[in-house]
C-alpha atoms as a PDB file:
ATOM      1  CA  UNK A   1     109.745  54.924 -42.635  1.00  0.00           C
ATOM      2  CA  UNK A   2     107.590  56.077 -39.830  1.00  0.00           C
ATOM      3  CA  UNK A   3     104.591  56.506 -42.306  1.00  0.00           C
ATOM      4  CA  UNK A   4     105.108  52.267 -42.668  1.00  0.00           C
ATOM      5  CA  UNK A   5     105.526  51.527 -39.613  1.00  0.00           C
ATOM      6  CA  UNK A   6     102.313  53.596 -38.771  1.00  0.00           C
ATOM      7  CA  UNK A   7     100.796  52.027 -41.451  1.00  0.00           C
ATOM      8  CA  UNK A   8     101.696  48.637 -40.264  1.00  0.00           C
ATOM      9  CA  UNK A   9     100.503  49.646 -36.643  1.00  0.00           C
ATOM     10  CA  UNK A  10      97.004  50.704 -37.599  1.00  0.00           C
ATOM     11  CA  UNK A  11      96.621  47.453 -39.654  1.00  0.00           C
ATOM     12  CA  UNK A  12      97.357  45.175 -36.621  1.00  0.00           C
ATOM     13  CA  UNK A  13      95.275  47.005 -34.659  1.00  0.00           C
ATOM     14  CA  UNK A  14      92.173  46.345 -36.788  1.00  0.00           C
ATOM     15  CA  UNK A  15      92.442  42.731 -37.075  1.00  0.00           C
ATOM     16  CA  UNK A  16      91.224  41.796 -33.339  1.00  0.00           C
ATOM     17  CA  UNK A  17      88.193  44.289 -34.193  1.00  0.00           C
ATOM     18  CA  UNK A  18      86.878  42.173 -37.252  1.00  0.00           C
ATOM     19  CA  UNK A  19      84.156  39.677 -35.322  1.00  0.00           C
ATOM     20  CA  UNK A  20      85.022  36.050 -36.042  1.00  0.00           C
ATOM     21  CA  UNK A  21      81.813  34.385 -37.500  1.00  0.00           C
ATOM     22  CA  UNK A  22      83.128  31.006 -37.791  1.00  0.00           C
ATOM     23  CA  UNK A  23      80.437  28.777 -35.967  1.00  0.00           C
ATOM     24  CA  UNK A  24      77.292  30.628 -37.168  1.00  0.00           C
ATOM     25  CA  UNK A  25      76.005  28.214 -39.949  1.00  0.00           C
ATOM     26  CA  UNK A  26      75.371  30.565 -42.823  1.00  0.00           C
ATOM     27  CA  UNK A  27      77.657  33.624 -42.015  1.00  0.00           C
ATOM     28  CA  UNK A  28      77.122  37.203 -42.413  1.00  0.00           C
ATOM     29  CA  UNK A  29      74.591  36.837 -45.603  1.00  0.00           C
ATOM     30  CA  UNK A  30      71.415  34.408 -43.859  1.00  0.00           C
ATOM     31  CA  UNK A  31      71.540  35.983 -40.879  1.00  0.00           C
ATOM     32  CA  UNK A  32      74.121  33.617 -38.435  1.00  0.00           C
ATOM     33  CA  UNK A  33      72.561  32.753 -35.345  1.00  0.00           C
ATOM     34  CA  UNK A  34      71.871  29.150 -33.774  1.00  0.00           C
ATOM     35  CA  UNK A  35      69.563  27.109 -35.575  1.00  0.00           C
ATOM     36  CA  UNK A  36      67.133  24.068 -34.092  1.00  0.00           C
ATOM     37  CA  UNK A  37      68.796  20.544 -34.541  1.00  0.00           C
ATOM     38  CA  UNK A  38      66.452  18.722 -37.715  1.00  0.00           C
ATOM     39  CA  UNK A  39      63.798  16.939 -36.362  1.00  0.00           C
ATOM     40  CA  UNK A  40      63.841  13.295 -36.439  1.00  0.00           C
ATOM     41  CA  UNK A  41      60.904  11.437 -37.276  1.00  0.00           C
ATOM     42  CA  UNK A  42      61.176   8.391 -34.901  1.00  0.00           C
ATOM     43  CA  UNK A  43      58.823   5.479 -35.735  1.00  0.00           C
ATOM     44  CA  UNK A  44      58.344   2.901 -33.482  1.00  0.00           C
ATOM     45  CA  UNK A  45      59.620  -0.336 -33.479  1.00  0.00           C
ATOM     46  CA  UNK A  46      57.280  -3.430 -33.172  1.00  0.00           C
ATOM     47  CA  UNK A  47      59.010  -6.046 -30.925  1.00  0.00           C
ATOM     48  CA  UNK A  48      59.909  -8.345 -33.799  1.00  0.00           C
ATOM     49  CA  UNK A  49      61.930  -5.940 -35.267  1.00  0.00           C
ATOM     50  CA  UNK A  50      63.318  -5.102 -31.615  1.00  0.00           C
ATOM     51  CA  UNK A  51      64.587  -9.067 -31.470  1.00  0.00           C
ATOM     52  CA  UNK A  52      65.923  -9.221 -34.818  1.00  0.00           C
ATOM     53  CA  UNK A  53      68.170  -6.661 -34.740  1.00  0.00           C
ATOM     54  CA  UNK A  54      69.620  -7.536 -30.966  1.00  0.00           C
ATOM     55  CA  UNK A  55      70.034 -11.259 -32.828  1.00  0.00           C
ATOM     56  CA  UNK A  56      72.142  -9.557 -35.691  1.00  0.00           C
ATOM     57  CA  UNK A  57      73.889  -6.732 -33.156  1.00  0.00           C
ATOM     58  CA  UNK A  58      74.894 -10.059 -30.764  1.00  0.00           C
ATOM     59  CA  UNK A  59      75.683 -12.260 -33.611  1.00  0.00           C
ATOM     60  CA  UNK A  60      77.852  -9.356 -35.262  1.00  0.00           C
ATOM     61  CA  UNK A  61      79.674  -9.143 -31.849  1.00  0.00           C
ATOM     62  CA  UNK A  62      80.120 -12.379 -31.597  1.00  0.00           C
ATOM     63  CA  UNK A  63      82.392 -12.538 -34.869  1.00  0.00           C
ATOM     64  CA  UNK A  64      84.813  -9.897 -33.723  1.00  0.00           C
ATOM     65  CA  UNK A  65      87.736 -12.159 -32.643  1.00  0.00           C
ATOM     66  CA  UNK A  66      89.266 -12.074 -29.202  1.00  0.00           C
ATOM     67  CA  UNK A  67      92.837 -11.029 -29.538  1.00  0.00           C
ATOM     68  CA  UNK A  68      95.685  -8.617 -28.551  1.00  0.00           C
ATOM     69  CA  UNK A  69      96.051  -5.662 -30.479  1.00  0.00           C
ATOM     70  CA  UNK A  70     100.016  -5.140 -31.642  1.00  0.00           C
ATOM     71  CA  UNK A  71     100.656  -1.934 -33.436  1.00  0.00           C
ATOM     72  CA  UNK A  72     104.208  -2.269 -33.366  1.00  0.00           C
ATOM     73  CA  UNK A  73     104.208  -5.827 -34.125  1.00  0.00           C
ATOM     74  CA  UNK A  74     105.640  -4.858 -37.742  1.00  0.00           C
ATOM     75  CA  UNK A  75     108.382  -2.574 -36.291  1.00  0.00           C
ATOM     76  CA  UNK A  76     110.105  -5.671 -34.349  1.00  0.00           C
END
């Protein structure tokens, strides 16, 4: 019995030890680490295109209807 429990104590005591690689992309096998965000290629806009899509961002908002939201309207 006291070889278990022994057993059982040397096994919890490992588990804290074992690093926790959870955020590092790739894991143990590419290396981990932080990597650079992709760059974005950003192409500029010509002031047509500017205009048309504040027209079709305002007209978009402009369909959303004005009224109160009732999530327990079905429970009543």
């Amino acid at each position: 019995m006291r070889l278990i429990i022994a057993a059982m104590a040397a096994a919890l005591l490992t588990v804290p030890a074992v690093p926790a690689y959870s955020q590092q992309g790739g894991g143990i096998s590419k290396g981990g680490g932080m990597q650079a965000p992709p760059k974005k290629d950003k192409e500029e806009k010509t002031p047509e295109q500017k205009k048309a899509e504040e027209k079709a961002y305002k007209d978009a908002v402009g369909r959303i209807p004005d009224q109160k939201f009732d999530p327990w309207r079905t429970v009543r």
